[in-house]
C-alpha atoms as a PDB file:
ATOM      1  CA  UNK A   1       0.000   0.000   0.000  1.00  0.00           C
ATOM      2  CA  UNK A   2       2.040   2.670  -0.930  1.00  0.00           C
ATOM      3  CA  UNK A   3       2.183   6.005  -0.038  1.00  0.00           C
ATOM      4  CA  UNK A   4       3.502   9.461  -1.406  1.00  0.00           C
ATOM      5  CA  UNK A   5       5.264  10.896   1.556  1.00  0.00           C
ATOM      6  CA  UNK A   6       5.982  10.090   5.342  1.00  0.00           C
ATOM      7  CA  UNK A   7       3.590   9.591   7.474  1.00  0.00           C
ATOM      8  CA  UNK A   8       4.358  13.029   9.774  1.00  0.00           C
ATOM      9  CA  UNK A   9       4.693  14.488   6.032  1.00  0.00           C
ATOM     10  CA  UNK A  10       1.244  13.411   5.083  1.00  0.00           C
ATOM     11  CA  UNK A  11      -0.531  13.886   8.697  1.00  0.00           C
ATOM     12  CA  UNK A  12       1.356  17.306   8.181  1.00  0.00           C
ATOM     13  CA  UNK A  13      -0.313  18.049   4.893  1.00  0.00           C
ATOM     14  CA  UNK A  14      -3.608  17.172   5.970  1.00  0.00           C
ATOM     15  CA  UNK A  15      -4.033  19.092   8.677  1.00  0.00           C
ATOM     16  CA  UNK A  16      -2.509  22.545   6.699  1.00  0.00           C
ATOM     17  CA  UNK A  17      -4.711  21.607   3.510  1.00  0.00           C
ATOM     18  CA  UNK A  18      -8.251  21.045   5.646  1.00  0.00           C
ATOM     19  CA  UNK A  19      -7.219  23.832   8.181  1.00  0.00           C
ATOM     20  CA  UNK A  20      -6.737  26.209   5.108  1.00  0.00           C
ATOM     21  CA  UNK A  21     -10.064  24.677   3.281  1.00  0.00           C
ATOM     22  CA  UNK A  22     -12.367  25.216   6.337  1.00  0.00           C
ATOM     23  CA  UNK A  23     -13.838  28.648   5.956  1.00  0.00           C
ATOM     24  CA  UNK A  24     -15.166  27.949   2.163  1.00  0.00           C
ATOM     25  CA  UNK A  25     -15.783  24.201   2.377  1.00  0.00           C
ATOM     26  CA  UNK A  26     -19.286  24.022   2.488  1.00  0.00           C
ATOM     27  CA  UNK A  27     -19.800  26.281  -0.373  1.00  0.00           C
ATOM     28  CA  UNK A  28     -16.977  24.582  -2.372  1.00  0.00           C
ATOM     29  CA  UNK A  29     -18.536  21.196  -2.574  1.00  0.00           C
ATOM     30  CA  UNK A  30     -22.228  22.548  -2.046  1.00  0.00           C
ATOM     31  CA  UNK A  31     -22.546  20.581   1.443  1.00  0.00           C
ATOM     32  CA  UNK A  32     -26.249  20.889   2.421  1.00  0.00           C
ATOM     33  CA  UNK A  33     -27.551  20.655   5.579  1.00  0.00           C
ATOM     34  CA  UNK A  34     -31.533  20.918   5.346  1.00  0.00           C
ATOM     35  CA  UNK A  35     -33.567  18.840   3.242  1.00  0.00           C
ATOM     36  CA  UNK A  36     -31.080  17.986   0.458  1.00  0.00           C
ATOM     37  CA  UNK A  37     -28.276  17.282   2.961  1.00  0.00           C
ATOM     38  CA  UNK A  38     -30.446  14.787   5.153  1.00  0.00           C
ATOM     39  CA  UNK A  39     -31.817  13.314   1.884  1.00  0.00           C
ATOM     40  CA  UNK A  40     -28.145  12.477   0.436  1.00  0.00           C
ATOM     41  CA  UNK A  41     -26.691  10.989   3.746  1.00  0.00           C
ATOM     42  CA  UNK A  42     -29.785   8.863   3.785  1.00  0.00           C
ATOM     43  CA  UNK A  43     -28.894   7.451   0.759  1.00  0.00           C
ATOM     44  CA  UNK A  44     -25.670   6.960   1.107  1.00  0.00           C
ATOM     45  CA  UNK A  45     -25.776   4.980   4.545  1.00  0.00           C
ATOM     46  CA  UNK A  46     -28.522   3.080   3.240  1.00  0.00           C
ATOM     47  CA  UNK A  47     -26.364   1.789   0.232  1.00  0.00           C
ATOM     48  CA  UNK A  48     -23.404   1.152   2.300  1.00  0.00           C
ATOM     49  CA  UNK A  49     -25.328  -0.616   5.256  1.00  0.00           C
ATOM     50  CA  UNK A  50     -27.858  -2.440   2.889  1.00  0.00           C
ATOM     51  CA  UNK A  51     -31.100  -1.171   4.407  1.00  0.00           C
ATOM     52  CA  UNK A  52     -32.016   1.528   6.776  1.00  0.00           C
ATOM     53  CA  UNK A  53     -31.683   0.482  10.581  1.00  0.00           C
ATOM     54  CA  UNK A  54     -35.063  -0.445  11.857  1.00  0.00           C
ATOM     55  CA  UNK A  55     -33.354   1.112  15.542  1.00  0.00           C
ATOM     56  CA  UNK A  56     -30.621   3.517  16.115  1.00  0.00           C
ATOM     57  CA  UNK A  57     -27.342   3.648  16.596  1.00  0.00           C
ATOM     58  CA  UNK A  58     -26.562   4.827  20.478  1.00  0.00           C
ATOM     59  CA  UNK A  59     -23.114   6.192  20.256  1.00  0.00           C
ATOM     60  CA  UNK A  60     -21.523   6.887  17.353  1.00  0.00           C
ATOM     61  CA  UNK A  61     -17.680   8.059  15.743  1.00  0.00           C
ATOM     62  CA  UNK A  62     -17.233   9.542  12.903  1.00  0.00           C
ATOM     63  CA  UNK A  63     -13.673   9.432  11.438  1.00  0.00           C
ATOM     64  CA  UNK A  64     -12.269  12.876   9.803  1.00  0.00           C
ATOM     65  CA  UNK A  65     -15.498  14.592  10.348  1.00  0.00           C
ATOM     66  CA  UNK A  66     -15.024  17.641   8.354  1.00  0.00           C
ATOM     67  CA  UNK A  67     -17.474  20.176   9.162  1.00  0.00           C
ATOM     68  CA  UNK A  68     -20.181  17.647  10.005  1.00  0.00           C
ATOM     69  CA  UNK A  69     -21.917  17.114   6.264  1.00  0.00           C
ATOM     70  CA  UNK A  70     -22.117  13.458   7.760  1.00  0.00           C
ATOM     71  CA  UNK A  71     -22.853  13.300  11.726  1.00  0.00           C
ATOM     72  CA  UNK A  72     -25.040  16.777  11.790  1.00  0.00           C
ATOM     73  CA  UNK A  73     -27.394  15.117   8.849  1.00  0.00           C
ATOM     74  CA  UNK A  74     -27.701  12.018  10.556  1.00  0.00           C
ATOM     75  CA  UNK A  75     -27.878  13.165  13.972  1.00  0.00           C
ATOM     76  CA  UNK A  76     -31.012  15.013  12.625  1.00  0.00           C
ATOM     77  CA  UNK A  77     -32.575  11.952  10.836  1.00  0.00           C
ATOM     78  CA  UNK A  78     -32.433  10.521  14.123  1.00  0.00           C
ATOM     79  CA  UNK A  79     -29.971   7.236  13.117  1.00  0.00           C
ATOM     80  CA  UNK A  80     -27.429   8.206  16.247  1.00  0.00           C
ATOM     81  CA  UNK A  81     -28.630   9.415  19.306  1.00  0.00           C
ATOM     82  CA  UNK A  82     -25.201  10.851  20.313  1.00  0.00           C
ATOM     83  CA  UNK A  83     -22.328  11.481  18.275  1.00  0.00           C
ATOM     84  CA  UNK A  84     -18.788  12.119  18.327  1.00  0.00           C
ATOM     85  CA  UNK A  85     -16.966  13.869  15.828  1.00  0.00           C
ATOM     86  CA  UNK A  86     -12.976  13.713  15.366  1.00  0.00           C
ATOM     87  CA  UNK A  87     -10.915  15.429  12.489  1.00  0.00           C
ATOM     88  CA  UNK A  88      -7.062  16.482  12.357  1.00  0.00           C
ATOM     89  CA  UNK A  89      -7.726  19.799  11.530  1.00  0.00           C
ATOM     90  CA  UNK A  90      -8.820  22.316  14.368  1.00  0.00           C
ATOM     91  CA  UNK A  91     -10.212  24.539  11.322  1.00  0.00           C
ATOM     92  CA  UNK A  92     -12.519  22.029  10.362  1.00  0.00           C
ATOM     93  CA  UNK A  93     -13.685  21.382  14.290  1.00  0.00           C
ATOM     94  CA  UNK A  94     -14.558  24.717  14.367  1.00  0.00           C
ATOM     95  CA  UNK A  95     -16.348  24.956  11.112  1.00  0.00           C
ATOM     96  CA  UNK A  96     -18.288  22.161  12.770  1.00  0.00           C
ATOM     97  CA  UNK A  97     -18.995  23.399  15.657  1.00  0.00           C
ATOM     98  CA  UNK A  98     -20.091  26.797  13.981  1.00  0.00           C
ATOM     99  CA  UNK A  99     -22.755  24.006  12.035  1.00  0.00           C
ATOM    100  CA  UNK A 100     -23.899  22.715  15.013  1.00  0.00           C
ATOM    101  CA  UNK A 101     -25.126  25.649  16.542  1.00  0.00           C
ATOM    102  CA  UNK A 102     -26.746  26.903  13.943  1.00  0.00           C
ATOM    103  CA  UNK A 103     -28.516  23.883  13.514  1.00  0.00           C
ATOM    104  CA  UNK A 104     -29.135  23.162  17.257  1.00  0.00           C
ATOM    105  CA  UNK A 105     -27.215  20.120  17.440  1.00  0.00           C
ATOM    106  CA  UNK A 106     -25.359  18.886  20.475  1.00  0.00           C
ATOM    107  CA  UNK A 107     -21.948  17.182  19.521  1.00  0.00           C
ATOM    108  CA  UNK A 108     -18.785  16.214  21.287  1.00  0.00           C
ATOM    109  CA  UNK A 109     -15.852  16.956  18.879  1.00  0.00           C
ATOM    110  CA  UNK A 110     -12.019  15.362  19.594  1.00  0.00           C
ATOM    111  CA  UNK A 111      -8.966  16.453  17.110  1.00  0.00           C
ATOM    112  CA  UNK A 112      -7.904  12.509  16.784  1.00  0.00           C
ATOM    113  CA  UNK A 113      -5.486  11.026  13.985  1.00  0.00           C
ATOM    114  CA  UNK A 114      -7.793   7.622  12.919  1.00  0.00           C
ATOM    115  CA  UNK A 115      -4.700   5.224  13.917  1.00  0.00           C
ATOM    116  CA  UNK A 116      -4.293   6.814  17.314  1.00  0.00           C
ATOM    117  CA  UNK A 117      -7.838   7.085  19.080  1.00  0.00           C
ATOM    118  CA  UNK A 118      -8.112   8.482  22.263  1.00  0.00           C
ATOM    119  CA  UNK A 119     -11.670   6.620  23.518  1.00  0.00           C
ATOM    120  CA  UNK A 120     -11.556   3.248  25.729  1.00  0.00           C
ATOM    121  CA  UNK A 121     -12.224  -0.008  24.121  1.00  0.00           C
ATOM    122  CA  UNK A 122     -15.895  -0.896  22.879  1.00  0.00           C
ATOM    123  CA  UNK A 123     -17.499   2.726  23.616  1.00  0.00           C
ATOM    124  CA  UNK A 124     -18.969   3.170  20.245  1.00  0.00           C
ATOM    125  CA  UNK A 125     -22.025   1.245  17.984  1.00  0.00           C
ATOM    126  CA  UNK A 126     -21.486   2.694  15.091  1.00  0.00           C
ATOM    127  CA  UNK A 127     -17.840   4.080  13.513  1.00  0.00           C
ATOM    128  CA  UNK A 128     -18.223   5.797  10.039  1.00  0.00           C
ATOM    129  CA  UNK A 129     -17.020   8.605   7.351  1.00  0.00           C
ATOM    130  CA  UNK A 130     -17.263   9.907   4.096  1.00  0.00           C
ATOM    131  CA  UNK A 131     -14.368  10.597   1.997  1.00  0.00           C
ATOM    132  CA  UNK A 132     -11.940   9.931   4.520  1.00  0.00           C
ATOM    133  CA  UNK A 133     -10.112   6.631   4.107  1.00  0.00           C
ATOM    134  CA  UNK A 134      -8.067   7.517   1.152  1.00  0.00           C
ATOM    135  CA  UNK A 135      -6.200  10.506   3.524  1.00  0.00           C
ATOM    136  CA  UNK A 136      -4.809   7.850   6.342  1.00  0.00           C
ATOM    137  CA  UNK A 137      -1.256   7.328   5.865  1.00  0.00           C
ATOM    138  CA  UNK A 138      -2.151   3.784   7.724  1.00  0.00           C
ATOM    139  CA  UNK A 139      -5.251   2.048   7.131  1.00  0.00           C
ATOM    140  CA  UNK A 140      -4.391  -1.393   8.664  1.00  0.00           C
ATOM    141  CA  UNK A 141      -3.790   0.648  12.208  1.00  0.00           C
ATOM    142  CA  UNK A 142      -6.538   2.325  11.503  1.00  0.00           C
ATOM    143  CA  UNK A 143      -9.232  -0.540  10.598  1.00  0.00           C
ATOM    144  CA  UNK A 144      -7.673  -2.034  13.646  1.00  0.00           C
ATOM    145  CA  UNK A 145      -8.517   0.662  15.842  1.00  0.00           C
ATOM    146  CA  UNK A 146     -11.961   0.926  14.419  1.00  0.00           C
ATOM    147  CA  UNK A 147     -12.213  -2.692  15.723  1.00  0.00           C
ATOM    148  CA  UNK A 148     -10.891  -1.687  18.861  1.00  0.00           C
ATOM    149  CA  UNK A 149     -13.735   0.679  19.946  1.00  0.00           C
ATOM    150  CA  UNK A 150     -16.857  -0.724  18.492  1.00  0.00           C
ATOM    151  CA  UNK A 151     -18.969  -3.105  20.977  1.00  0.00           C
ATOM    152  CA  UNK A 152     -19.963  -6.474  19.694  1.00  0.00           C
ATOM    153  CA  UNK A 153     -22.287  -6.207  16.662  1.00  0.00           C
ATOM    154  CA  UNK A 154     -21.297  -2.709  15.629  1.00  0.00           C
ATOM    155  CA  UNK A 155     -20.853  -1.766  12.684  1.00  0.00           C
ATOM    156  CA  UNK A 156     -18.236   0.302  10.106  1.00  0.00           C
ATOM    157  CA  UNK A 157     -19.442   2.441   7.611  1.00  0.00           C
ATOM    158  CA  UNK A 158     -17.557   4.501   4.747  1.00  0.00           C
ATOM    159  CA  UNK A 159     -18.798   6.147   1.891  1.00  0.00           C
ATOM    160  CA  UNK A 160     -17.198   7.958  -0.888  1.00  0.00           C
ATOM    161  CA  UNK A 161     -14.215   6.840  -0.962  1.00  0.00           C
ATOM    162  CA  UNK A 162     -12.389   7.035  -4.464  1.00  0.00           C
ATOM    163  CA  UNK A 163     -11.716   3.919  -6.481  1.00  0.00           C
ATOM    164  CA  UNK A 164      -9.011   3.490  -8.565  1.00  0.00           C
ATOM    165  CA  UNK A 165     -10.670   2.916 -11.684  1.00  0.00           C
ATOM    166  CA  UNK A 166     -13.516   5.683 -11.428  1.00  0.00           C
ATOM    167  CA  UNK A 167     -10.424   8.381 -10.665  1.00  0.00           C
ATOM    168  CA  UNK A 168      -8.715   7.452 -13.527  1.00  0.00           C
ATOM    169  CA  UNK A 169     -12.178   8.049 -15.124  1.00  0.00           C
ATOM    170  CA  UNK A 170     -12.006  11.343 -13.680  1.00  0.00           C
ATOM    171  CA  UNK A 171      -9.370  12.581 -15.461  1.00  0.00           C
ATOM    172  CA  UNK A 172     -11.352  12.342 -18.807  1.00  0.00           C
ATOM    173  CA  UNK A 173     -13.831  15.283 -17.679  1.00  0.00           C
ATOM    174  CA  UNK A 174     -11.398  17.262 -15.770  1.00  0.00           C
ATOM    175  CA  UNK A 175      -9.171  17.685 -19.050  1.00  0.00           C
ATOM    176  CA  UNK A 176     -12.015  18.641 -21.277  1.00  0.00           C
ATOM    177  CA  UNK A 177     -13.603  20.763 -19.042  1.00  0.00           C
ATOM    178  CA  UNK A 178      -9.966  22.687 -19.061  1.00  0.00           C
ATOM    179  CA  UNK A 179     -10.065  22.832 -22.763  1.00  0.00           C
ATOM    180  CA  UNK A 180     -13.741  23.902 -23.024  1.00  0.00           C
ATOM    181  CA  UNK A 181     -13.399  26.757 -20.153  1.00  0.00           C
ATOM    182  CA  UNK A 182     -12.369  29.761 -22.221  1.00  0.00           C
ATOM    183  CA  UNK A 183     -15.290  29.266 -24.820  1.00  0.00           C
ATOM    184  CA  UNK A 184     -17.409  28.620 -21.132  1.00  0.00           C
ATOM    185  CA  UNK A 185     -16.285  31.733 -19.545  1.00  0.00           C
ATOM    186  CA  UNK A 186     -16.860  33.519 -22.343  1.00  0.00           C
ATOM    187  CA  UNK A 187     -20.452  32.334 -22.886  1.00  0.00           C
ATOM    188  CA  UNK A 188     -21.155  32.962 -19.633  1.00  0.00           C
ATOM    189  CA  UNK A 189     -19.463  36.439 -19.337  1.00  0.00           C
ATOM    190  CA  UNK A 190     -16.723  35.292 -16.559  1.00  0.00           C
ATOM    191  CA  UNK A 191     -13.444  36.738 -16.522  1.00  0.00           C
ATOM    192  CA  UNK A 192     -10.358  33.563 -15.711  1.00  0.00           C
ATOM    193  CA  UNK A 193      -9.947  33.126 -11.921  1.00  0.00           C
ATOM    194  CA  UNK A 194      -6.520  34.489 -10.145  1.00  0.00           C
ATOM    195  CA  UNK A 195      -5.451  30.834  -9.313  1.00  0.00           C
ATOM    196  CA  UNK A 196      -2.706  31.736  -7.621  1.00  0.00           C
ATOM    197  CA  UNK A 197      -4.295  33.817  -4.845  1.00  0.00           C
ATOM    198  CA  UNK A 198      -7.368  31.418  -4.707  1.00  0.00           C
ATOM    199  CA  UNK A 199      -4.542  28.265  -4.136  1.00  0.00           C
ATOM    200  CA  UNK A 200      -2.727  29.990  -1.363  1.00  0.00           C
ATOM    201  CA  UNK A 201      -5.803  30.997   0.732  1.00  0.00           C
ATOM    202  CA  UNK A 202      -7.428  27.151   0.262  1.00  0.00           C
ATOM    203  CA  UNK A 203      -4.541  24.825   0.245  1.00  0.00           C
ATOM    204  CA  UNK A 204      -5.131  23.737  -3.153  1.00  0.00           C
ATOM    205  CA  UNK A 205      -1.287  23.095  -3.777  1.00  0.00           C
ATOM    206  CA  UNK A 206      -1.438  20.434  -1.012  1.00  0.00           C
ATOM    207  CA  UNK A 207      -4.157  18.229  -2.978  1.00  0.00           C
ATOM    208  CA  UNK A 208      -1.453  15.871  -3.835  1.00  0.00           C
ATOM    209  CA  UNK A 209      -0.038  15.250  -0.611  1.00  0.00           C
ATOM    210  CA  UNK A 210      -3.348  14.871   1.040  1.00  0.00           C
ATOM    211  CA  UNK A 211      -4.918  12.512  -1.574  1.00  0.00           C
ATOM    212  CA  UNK A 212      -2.908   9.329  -0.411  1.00  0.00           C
ATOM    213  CA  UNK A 213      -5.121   6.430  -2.127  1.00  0.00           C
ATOM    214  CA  UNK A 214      -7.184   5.602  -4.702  1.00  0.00           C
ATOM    215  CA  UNK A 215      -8.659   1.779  -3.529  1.00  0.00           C
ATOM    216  CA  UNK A 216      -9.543  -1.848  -5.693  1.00  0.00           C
ATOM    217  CA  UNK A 217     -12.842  -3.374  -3.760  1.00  0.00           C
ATOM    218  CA  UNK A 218     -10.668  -6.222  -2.778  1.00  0.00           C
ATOM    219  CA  UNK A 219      -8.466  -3.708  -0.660  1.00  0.00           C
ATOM    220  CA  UNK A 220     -10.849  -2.501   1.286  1.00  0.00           C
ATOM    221  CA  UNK A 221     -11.995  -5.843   2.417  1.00  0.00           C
ATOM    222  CA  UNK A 222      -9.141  -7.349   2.860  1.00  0.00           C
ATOM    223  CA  UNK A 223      -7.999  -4.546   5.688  1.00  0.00           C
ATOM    224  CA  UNK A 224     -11.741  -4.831   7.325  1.00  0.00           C
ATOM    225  CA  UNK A 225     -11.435  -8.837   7.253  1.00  0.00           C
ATOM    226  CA  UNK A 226      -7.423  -8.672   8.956  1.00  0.00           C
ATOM    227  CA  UNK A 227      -8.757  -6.271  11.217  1.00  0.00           C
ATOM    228  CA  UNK A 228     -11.046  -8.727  12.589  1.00  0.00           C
ATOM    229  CA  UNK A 229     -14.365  -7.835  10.932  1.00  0.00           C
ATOM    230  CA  UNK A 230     -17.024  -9.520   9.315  1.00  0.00           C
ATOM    231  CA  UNK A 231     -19.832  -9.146   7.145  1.00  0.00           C
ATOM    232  CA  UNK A 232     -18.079  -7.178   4.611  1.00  0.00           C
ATOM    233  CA  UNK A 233     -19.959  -5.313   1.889  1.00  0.00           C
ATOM    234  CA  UNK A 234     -18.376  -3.612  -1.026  1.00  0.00           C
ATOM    235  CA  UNK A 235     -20.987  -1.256  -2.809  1.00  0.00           C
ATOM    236  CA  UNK A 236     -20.026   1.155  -5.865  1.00  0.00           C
ATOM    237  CA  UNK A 237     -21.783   4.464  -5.730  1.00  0.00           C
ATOM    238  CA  UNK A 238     -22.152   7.278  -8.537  1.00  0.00           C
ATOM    239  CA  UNK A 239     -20.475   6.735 -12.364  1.00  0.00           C
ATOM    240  CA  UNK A 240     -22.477   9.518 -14.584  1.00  0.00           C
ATOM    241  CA  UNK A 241     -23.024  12.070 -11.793  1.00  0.00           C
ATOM    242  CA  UNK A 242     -19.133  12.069 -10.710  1.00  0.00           C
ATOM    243  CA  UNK A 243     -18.074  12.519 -14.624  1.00  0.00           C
ATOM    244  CA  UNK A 244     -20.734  15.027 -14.810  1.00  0.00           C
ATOM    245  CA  UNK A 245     -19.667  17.003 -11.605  1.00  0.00           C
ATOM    246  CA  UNK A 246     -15.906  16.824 -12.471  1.00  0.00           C
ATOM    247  CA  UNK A 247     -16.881  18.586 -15.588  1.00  0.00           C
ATOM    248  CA  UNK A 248     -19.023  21.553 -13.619  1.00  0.00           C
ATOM    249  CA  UNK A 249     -16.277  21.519 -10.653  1.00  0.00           C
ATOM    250  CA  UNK A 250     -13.563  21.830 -13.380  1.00  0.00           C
ATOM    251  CA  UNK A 251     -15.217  24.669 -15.136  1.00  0.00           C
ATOM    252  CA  UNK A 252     -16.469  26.850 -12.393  1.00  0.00           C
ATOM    253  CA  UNK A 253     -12.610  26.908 -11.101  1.00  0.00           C
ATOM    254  CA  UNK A 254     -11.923  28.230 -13.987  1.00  0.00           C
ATOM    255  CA  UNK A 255     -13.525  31.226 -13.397  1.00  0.00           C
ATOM    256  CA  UNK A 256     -14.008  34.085 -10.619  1.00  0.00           C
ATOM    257  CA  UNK A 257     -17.071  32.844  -8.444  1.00  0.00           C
ATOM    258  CA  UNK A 258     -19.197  36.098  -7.787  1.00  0.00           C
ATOM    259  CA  UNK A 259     -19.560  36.052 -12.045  1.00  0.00           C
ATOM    260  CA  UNK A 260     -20.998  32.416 -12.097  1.00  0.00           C
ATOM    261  CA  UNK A 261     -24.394  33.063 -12.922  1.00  0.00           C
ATOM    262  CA  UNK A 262     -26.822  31.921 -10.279  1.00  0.00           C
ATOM    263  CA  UNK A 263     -28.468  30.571 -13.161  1.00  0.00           C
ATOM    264  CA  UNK A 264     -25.894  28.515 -13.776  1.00  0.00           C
ATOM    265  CA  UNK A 265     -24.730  26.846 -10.281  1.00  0.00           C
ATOM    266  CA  UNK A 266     -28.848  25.794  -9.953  1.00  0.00           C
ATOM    267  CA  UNK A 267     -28.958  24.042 -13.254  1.00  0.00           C
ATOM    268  CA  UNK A 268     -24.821  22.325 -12.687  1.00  0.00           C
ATOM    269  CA  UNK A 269     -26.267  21.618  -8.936  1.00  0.00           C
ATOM    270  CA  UNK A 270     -29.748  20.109  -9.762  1.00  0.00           C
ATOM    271  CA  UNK A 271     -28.627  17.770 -13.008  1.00  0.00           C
ATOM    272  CA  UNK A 272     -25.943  16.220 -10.835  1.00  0.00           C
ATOM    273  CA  UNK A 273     -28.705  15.038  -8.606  1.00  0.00           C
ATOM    274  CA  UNK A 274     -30.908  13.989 -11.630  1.00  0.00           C
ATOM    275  CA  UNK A 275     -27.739  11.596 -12.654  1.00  0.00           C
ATOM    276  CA  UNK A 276     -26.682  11.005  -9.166  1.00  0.00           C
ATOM    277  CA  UNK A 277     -30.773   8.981  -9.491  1.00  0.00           C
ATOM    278  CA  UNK A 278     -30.422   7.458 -12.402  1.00  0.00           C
ATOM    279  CA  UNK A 279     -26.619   6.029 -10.853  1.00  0.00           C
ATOM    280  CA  UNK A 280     -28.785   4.830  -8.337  1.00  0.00           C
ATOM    281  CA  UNK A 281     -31.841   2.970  -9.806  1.00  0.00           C
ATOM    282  CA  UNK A 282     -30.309   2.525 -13.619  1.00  0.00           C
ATOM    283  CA  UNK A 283     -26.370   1.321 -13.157  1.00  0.00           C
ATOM    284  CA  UNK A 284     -25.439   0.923  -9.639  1.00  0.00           C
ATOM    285  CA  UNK A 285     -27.805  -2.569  -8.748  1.00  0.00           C
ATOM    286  CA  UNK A 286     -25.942  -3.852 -12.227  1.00  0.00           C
ATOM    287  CA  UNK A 287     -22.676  -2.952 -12.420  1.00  0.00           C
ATOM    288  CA  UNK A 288     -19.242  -3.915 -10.421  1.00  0.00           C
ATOM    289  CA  UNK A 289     -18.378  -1.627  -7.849  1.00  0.00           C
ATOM    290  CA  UNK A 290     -14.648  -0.871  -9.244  1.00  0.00           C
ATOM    291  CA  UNK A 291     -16.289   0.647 -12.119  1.00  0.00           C
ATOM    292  CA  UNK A 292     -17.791   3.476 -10.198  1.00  0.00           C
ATOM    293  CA  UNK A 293     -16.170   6.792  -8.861  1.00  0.00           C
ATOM    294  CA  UNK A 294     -17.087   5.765  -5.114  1.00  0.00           C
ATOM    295  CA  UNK A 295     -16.589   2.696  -3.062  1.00  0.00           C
ATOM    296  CA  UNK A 296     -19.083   2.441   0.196  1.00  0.00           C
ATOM    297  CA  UNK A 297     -17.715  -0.816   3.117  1.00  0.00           C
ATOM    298  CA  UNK A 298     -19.405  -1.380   5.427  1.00  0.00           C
ATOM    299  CA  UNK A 299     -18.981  -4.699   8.219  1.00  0.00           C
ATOM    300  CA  UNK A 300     -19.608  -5.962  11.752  1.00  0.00           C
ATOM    301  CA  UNK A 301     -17.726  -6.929  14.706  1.00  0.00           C
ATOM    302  CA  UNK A 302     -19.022 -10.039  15.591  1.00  0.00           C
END
């Protein structure tokens, strides 16, 4: 399982890059909170656990919890009664935090590297994330201490974590989006973005540091099944709605933001959801999970 850097490098990078990205998160990767939000993180735990608990989970851990797109949707869904959030980036705690009382949310929050938890043994029913395995410098410590603090027939579950066939896919969109963004801009009546200013105020030249893995299906089960778990799913998630979102993403930062018309950001934000359905009910029931963008596991302690 290779890695890019050492592992202080990478923990380093990680914590600059999400400290850095914290203020402008939510708006950069349109995390929603009301309706939407609740609606997506529904989905997604649903795929990745197979069905929607009839009961729910008592405590819960999330791993790298951002500024709570997970925990504060589910929380108000009423899966977990109480939750824990951890992250290795104070920024991000904060932007949490900031979320929760907005929302009216009570949440205990812990800066935590995933390999190194500080919680006793079996405290937790439920541990999860979303796009947060392919950042840990060491997955097998980590699955093992996800083991380590789950109670007898608790459960993992992580969703959007990159494959390595759907981020080669990714490429494809992101280069033609590049090629296409003049003539965009110009239809649109957008000047070019300052890139260099917009990188050094969100980390952006730390991307590579901080993206540490791209996974195979049989990866990710093979660390939950050494770690001592069993059960293991492997679910794909999203193929047409990632290729169609790396095309908007790419395009939009290509240009500066306050000229994108609102127009515009509804129609890129509402036909990713239209293909992020058809994914759902048209390709995703058929097709191998290494052929999507996403990868959901989810398994049981016994």
């Amino acid at each position: 399982m290779p890695v890019r850097a050492t592992y202080d490098r990478i923990r380093e990078a990680n914590e600059l890059y999400h400290d850095a990205a914290a203020s402008a998160y939510d708006a950069k990767w349109g995390i929603d909170f009301g309706e939407i939000g609740r609606r997506q993180v529904r989905a997604k735990l649903t795929k990745a656990l197979a069905g929607w608990p009839s009961d729910p989970f008592g405590d819960a851990l999330e791993i790298g919890a951002g500024t709570g797109y997970f925990t504060l949707n589910l929380l108000r869904t009423g899966l977990i009664e109480r939750a824990t959030a951890t992250d290795l980036s104070p920024g991000m705690l904060w932007a949490l935090q900031q979320n929760a009382s907005r929302l009216g949310v009570e949440i205990r929050t812990e800066r935590a590297d995933a390999e190194r938890l500080p919680f006793e043994d079996a405290s937790f029913d439920l541990v999860f994330g979303h796009a947060v395995l392919h950042h840990i410098p060491d997955l097998r410590r980590a699955f093992v201490e996800f083991h380590r603090l789950l109670r007898p027939g608790g459960m993992i579950a992580f969703c959007g974590e990159p494959s390595r066939h759907g981020d080669r896919i990714a490429a494809v969109p992101k280069y033609a989006a590049r090629l296409a963004s003049p003539l965009w801009r110009r239809a649109i009546g957008a000047s070019a973005r300052a890139h260099p200013a917009e990188q050094a105020q969100d980390g952006h030249e730390l991307e590579v540091e901080v993206d540490v893995h791209a996974f195979r299906p049989r990866l990710l089960e093979r660390l939950a099944s050494e770690a001592g778990f069993g059960a293991i799913t492997i679910r794909g998630e999203e193929l047409l709605a990632n290729l169609h979102g790396w095309t908007m993403r790419t395009l939009e930062e290509s240009a500066e933001p306050e000229q994108i018309p609102r127009g515009w950001r509804r129609f890129a934000f509402r036909s990713y959801l239209v293909l992020q359905r058809l994914d759902s009910r048209l390709l995703e029931p058929h097709l191998p999970p290494a052929l999507f963008y996403n990868l959901l596991i989810s398994a049981r302690r016994a």
